[in-house]
Protein backbone atom coordinates (compact mmCIF):
# COMPACT_ATOMS: atom_id res chain seq x y z
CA UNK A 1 0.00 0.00 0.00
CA UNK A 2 1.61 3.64 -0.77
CA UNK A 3 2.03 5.98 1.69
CA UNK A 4 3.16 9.67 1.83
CA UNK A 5 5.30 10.76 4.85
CA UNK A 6 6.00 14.45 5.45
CA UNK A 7 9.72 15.11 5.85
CA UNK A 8 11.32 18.71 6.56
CA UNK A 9 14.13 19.62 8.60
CA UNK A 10 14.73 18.93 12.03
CA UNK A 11 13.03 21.66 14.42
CA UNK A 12 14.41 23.65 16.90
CA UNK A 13 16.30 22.14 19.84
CA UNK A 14 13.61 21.25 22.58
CA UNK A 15 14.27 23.45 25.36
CA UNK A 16 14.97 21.18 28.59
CA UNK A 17 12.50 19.65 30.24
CA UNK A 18 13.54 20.68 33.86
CA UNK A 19 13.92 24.45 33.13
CA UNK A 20 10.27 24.35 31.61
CA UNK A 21 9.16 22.66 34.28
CA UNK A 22 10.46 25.15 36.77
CA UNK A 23 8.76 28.22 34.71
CA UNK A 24 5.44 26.54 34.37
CA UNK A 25 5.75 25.79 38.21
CA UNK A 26 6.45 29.29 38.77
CA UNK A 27 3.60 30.70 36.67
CA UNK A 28 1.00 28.52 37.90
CA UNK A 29 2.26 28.84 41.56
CA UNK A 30 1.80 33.10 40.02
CA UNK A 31 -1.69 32.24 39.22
CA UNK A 32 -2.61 30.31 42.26
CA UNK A 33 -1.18 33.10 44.34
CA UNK A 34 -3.40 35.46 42.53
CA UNK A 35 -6.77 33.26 43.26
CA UNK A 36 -5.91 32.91 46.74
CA UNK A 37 -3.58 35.77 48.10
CA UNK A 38 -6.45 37.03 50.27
CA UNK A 39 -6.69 33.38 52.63
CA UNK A 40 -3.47 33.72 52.26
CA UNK A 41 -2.53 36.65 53.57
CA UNK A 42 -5.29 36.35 56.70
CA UNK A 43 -3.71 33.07 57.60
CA UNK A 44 -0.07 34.42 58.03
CA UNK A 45 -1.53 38.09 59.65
CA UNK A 46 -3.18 35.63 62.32
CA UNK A 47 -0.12 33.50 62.70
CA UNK A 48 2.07 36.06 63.47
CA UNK A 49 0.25 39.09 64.20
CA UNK A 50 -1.75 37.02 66.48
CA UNK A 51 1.00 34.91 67.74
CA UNK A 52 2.71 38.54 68.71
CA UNK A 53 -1.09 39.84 70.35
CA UNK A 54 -0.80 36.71 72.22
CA UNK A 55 2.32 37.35 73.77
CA UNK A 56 1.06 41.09 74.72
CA UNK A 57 -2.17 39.77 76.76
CA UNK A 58 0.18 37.14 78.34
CA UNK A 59 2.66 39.83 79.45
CA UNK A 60 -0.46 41.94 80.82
CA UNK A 61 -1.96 38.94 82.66
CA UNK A 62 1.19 38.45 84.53
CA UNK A 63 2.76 35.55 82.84
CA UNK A 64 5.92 35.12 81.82
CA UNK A 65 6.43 36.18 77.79
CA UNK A 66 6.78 33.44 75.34
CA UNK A 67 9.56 33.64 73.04
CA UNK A 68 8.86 35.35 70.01
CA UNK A 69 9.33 32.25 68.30
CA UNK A 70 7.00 30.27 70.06
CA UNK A 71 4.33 32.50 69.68
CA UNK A 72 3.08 31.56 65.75
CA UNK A 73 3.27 27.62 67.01
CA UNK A 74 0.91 28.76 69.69
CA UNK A 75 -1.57 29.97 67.86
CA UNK A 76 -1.58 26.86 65.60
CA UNK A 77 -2.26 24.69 68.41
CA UNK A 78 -5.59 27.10 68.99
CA UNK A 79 -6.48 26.85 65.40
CA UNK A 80 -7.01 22.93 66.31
CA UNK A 81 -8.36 22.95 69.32
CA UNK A 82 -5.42 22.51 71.51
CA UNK A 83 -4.40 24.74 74.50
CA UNK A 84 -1.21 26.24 74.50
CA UNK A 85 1.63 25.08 76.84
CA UNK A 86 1.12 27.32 79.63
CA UNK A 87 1.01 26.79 83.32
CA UNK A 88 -2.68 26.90 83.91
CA UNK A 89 -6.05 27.93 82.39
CA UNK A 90 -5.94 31.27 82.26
CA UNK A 91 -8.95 33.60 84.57
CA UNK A 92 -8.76 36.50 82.37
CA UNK A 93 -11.95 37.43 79.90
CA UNK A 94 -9.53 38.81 77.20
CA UNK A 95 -7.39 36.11 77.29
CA UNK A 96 -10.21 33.47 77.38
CA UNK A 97 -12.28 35.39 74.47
CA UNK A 98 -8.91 35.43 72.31
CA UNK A 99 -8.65 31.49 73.15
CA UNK A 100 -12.04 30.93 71.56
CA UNK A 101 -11.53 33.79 68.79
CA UNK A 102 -9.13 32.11 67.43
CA UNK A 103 -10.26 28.84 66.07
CA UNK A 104 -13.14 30.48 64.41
CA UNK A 105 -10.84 32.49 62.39
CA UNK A 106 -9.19 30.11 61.54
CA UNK A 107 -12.42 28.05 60.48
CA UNK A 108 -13.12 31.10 58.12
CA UNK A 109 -9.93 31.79 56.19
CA UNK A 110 -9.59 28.21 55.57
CA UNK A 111 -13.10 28.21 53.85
CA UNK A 112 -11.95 31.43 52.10
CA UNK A 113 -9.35 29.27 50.25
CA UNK A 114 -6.24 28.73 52.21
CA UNK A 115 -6.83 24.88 52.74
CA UNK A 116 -7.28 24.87 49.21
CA UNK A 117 -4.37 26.62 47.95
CA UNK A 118 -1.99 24.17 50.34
CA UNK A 119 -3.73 21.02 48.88
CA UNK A 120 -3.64 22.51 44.75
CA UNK A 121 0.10 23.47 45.59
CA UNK A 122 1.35 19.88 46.39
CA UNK A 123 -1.20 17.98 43.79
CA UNK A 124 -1.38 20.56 40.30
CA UNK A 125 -3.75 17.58 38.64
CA UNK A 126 -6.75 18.76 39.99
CA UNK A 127 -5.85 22.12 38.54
CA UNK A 128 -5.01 20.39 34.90
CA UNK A 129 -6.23 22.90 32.86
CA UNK A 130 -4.10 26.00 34.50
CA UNK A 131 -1.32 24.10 34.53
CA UNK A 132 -1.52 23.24 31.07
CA UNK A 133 -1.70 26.80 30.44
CA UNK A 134 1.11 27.33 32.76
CA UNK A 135 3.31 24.84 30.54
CA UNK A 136 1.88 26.11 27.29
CA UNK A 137 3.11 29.83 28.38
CA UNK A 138 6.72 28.71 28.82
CA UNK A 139 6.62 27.54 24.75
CA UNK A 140 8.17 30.18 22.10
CA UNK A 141 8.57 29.30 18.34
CA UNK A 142 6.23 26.38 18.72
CA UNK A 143 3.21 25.31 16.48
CA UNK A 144 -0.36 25.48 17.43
CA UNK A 145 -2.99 22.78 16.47
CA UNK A 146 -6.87 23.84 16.68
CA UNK A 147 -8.13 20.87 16.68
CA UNK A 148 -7.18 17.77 17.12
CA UNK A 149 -9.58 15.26 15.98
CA UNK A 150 -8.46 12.48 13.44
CA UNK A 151 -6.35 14.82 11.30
CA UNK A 152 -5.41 17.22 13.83
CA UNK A 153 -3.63 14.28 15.88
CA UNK A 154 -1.80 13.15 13.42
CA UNK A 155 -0.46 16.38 12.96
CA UNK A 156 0.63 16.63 16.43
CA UNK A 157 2.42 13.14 15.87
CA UNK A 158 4.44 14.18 13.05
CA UNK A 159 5.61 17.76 14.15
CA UNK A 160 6.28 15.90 17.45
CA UNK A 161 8.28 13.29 15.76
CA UNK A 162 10.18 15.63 14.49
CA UNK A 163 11.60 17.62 17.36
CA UNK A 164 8.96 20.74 17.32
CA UNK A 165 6.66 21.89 20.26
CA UNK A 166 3.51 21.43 19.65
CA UNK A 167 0.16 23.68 21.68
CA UNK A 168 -3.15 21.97 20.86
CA UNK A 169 -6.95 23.85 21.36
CA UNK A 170 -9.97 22.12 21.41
CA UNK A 171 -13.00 22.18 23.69
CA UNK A 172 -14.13 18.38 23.83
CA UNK A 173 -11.41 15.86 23.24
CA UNK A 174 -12.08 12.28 23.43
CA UNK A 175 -10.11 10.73 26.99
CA UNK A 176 -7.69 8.21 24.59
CA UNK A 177 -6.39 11.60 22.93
CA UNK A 178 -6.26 13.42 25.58
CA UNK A 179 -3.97 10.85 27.34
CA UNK A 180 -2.01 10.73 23.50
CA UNK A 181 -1.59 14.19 23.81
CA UNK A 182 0.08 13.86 27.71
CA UNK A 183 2.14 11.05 26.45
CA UNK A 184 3.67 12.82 23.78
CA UNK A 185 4.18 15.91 25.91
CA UNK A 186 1.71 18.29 23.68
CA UNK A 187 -0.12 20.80 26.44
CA UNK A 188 -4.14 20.81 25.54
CA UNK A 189 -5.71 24.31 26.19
CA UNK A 190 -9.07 23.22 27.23
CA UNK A 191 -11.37 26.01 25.41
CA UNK A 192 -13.28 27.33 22.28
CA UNK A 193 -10.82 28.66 19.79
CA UNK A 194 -12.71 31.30 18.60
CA UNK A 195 -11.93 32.68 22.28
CA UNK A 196 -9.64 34.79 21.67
CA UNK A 197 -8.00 33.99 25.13
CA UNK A 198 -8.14 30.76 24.24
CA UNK A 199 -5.19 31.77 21.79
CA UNK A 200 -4.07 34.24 24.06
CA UNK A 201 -3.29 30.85 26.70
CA UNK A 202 -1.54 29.11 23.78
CA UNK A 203 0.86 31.24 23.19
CA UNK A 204 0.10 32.56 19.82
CA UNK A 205 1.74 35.58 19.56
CA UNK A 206 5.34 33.56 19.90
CA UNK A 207 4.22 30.70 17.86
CA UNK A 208 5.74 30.73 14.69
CA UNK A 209 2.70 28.53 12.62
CA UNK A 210 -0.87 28.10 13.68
CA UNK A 211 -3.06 24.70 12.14
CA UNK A 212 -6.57 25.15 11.73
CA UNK A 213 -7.87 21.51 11.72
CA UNK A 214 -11.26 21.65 12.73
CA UNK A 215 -13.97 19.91 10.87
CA UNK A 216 -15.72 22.96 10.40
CA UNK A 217 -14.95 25.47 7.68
CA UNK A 218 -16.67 28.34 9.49
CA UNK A 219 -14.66 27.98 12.70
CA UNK A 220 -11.78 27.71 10.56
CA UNK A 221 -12.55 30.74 8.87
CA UNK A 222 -13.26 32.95 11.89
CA UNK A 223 -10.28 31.36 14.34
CA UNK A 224 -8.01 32.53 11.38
CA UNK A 225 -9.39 35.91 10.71
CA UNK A 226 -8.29 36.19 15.14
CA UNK A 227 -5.06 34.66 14.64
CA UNK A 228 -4.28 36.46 11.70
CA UNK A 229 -5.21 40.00 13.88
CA UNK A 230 -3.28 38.59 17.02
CA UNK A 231 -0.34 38.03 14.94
CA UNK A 232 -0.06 39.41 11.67
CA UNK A 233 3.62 37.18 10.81
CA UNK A 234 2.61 33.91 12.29
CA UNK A 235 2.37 30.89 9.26
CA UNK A 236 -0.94 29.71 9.10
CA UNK A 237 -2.32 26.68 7.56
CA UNK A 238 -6.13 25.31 7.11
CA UNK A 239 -7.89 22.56 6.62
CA UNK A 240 -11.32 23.17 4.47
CA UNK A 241 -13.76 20.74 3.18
CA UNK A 242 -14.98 23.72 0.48
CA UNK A 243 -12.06 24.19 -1.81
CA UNK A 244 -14.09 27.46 -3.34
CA UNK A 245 -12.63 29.86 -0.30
CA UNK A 246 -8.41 28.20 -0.95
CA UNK A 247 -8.39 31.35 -3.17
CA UNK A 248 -9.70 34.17 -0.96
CA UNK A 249 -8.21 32.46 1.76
CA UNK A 250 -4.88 32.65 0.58
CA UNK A 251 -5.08 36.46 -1.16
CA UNK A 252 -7.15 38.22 1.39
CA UNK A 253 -6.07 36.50 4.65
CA UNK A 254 -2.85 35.83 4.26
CA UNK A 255 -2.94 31.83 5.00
CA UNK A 256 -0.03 30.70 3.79
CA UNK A 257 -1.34 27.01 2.34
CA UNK A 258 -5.12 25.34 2.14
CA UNK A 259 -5.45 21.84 2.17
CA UNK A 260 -8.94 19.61 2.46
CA UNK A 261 -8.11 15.43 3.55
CA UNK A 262 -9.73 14.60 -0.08
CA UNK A 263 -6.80 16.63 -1.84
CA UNK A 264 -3.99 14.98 0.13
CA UNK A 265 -5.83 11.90 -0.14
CA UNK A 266 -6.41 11.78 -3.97
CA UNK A 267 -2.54 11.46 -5.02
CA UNK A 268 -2.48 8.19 -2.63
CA UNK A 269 -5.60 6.73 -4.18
CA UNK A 270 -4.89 7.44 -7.62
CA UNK A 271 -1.39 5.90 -7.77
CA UNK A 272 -2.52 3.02 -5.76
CA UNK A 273 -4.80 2.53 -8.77
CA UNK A 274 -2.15 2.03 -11.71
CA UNK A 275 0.43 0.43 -9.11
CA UNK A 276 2.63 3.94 -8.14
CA UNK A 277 3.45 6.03 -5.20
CA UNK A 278 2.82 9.32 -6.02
CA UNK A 279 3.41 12.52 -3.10
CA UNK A 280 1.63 15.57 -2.98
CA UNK A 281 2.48 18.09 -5.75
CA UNK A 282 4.66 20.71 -5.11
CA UNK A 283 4.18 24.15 -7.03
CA UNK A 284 7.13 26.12 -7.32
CA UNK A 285 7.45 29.16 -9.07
CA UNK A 286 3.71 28.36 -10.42
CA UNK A 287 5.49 25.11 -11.81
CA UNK A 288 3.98 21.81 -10.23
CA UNK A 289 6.54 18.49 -9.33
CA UNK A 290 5.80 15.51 -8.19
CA UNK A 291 8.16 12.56 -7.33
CA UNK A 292 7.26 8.75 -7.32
CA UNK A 293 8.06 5.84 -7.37
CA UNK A 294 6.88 2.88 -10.06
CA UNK A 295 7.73 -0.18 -11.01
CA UNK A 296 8.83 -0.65 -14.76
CA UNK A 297 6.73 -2.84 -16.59
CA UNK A 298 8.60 -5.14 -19.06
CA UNK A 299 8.45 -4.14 -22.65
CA UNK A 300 7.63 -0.55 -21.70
CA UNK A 301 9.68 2.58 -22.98
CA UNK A 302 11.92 2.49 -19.65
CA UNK A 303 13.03 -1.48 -19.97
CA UNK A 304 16.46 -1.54 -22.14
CA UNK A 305 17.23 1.88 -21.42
CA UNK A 306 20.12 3.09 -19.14
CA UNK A 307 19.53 5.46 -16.37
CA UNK A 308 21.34 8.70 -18.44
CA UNK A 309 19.78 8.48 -21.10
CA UNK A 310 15.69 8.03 -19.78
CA UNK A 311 16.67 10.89 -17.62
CA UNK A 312 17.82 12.70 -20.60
CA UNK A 313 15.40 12.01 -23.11
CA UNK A 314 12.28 12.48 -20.74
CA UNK A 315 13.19 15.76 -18.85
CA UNK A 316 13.24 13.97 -15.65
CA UNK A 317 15.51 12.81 -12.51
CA UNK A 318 15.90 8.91 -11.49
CA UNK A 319 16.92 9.46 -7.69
CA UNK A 320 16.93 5.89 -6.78
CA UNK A 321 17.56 2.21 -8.80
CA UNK A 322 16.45 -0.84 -7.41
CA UNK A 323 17.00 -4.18 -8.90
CA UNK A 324 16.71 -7.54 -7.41
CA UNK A 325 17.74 -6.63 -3.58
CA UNK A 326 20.13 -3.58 -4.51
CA UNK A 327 19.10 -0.14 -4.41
CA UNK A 328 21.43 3.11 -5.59
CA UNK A 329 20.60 6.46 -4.97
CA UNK A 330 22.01 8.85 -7.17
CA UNK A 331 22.43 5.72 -9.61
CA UNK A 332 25.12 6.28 -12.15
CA UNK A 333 23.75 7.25 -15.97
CA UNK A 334 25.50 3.91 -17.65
CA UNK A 335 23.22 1.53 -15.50
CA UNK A 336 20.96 -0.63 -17.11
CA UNK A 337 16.91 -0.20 -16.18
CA UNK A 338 14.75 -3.67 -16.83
CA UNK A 339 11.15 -4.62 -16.30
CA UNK A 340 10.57 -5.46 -12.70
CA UNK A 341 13.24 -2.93 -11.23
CA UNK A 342 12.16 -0.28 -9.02
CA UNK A 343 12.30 3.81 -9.73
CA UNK A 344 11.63 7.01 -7.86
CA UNK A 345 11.40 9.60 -10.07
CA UNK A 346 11.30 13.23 -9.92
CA UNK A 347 9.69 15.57 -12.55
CA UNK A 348 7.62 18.16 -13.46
CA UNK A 349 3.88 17.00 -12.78
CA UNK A 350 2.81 16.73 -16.75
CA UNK A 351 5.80 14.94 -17.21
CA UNK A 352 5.10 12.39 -14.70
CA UNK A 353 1.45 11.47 -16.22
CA UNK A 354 3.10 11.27 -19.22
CA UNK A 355 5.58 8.63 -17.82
CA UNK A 356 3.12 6.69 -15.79
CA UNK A 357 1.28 6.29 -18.75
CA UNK A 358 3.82 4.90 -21.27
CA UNK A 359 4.90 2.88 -18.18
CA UNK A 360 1.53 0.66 -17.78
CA UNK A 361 0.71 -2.93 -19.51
CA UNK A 362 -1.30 -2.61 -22.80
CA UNK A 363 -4.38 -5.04 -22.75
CA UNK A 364 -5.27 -6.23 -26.32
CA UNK A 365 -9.21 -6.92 -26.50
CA UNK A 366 -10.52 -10.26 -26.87
């Protein structure tokens, strides 16, 4: 079966995985900080401004004053219900009232948040979505994936495989890609695209391309049109089922390439059909290539010839020779080409018809 596999240069060095770690740490510790400064905040003005208090009424009831330093671990013991170490109950209504004050503080800042920002500090999943925001802030230069449904996963598996970072957007993911996604190391931003904070939280004005890969034409449409204004040099490239907007898209947007699954698609089928491997065409300089590879059929206009001379006489380049078990790339031009050996060719598109054609079996009618 022919398949097409996307090959381009190896992407940027991956920045180390500790020193992200650390900054996405630090920004989501930022952000829980933020939520919860106010529990916060109470909790240590008790401990210590209490703990100091304490010491006052103690030194006013005649007691002997703490140390300084034993002072906050007093007034933790009263936030559970436990009596400080002294050496008897004291008589005194302001000390007694500030006994029983103080648990019931404590009762309320914890049920402002302060419990909760302990318990989110140690264990971040619980808090999955911020810190995959937290990680996806730390990324620069990366590539952003809206989407990532059939096409848009496989997407994220090649740029993956081949050393880029990788942001992906979409609101409802199915659990076996989300947990694709974590195993590949890919951060999910858990929102609707055409938020634009949802682009905002992935980082898009430091990505360097964005993937629309949505089934839907229309988000596609209006998730580019915000990109497009958030970032007016990023590379963007879209998936569309209507190949009547590849036109407009690419003149009055700026999207740098349009692509439905039945385009990329078509190449695969067709040369499966007459027994090729054909890739995607490539336009250059409004010229369209292809390269692929065929086996010569005996009798045809390629069996006899040598590899210098086909190349010669049909405006094309034979990059690789295989015959029997041995395969040359670069072959040399006096090598002999027979029926059954194996080519890859490269040449302009029209050409390539043109040799696939003359290449086939001719089937006389009965």
């Amino acid at each position: 079966m022919p398949t097409a596999r996307l090959v381009l240069p190896q992407g940027r060095r991956r920045r180390t995985r500790v020193w992200r770690v650390m900054r996405a740490l630090y920004r989501d510790t930022a952000a829980l900080w933020s939520e919860f400064r106010l529990p916060i905040l109470a909790f240590v003005l008790l401990l210590f401004g209490g703990g100091w208090l304490y010491g006052e009424l103690m030194t006013l009831a005649g007691y002997a004053r703490p140390p300084f330093q034993h002072l906050p671990y007093y007034i933790l013991e009263m936030m559970v219900l436990q009596p400080p170490p002294v050496a008897e109950v004291p008589t005194q209504l302001y000390l007694i009232i500030f006994w029983y004050i103080v648990p019931v503080l404590a009762i309320f800042i914890v049920g402002r948040g302060a419990a909760d920002f302990v318990r989110l500090f140690f264990d971040r999943s619980e808090r999955r979505n911020a810190w995959e925001e937290a990680v996806a802030s730390t990324y620069r230069n990366h590539v952003i994936i809206l989407g990532v449904g059939h096409v848009g996963l496989r997407v994220a598996r090649a740029l993956v495989s081949m050393g880029f970072d990788v942001v992906a957007i979409d609101q409802k993911m199915k659990p076996a890609t989300d947990d694709e996604l974590a195993a590949l190391g890919v951060p999910v931003i858990n929102n609707d695209g055409r938020n634009p904070q949802a682009l905002e939280q992935a980082g898009l004005r430091y990505a360097q391309s964005f993937v629309a890969c949505t089934s839907s034409d229309q988000t596609n449409l209006e998730v580019i049109m915000r990109a497009r204004d958030l970032n007016p040099d990023i590379r963007i490239v879209a998936r569309m089922w209507d190949d009547t907007y590849a036109k407009q898209m690419k003149q009055f947007m700026g999207v740098d390439a349009v692509h439905s699954a039945s385009d990329l698609a078509a190449p695969v089928f067709a040369g499966a059909a007459v027994g090729v491997e054909i890739t995607q065409t490539l336009q250059v300089a409004g010229v369209e290539y292809s390269m692929i590879r065929l086996q010569v059929e005996p009798g045809s206009f390629l069996d006899g010839g040598t590899i210098g001379s086909l190349q010669d006489a049909n405006d094309m380049d034979i990059v690789l020779h295989g015959h029997d078990d041995t395969f040359d790339v670069e072959p040399k031009g006096d090598i002999a080409v027979h029926g059954g050996d194996t080519l890859v060719l490269f040449a302009r598109h029209d050409r390539v018809i043109d040799i696939v054609t003359r290449n086939q079996k001719t089937r006389k009618l009965k």
